[in-house]
Protein backbone atom coordinates (compact mmCIF):
# COMPACT_ATOMS: atom_id res chain seq x y z
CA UNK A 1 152.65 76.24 63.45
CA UNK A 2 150.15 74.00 62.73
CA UNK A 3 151.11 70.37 63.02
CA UNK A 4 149.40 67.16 62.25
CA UNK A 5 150.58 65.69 64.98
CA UNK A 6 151.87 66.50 68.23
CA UNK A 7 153.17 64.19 71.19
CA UNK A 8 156.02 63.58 73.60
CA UNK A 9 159.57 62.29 71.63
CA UNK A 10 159.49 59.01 73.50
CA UNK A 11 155.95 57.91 71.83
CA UNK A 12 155.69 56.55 68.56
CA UNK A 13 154.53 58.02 65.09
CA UNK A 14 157.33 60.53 66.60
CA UNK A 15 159.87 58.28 68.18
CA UNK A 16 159.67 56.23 64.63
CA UNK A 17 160.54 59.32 62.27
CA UNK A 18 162.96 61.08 65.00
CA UNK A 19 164.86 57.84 64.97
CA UNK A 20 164.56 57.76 60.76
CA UNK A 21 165.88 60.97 60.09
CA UNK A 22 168.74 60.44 63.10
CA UNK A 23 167.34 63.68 65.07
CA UNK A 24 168.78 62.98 68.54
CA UNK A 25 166.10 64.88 71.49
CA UNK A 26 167.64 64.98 74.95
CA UNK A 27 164.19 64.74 76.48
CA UNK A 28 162.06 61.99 76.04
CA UNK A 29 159.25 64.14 76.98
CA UNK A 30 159.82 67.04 74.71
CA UNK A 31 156.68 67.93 72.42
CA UNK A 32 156.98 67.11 69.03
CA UNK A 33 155.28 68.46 65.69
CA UNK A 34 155.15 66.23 62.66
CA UNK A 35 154.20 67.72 59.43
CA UNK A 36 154.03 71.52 60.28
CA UNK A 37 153.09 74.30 58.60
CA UNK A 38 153.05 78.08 59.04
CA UNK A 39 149.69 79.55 60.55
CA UNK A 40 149.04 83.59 59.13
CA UNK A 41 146.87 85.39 61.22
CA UNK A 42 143.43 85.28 61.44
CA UNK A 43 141.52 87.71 58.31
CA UNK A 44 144.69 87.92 56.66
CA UNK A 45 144.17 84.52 54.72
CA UNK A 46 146.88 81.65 54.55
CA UNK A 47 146.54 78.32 56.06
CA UNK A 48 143.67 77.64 58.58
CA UNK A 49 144.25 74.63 61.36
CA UNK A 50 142.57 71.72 61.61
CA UNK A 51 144.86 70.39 64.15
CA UNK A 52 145.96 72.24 67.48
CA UNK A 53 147.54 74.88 66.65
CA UNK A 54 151.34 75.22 68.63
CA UNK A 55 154.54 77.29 69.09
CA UNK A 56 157.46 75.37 68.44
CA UNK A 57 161.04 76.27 69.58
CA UNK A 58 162.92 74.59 66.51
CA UNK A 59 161.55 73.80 62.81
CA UNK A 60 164.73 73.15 61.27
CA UNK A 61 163.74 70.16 59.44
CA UNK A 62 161.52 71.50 56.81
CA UNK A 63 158.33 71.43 58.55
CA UNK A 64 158.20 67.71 58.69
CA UNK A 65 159.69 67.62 62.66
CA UNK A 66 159.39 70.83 64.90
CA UNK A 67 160.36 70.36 68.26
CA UNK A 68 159.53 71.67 71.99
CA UNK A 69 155.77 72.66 70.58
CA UNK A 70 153.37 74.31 73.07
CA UNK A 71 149.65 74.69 72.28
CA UNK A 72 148.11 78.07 71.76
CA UNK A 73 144.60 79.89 72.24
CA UNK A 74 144.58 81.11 69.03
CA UNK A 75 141.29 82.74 70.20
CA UNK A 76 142.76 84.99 72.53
């Protein structure tokens, strides 16, 4: 995924649209996406990242929330 944003639940643009949309998170300091989109891999064209690239656990809200999102070397 590639996310435009990514910080703990608990900490606010996050906190604001988790609380909007009523998603309840058990853990404050879960990782959040906001505004995610699918990364292809590199040479096969798609979407390139701007932002840091993460894996996130659940994207069940149409990209705009993805939650428990880990960072990833995409340069591995």
């Amino acid at each position: 995924q590639c996310c435009q944003t990514v910080q703990k639940a608990s900490e606010n643009p996050v906190a604001q649209v988790l609380g909007a949309l009523n998603i309840p998170v058990a853990d404050a300091n879960v990782p959040v996406g906001l505004t995610c989109t699918p990364i292809s891999l590199i040479g096969v064209g798609g979407t390139n990242c701007a932002s840091q690239p993460v894996c996130c656990k659940e994207n069940n809200f149409n990209g705009l929330v993805a939650l428990g999102c880990t960072p990833v070397n995409v340069g591995l």
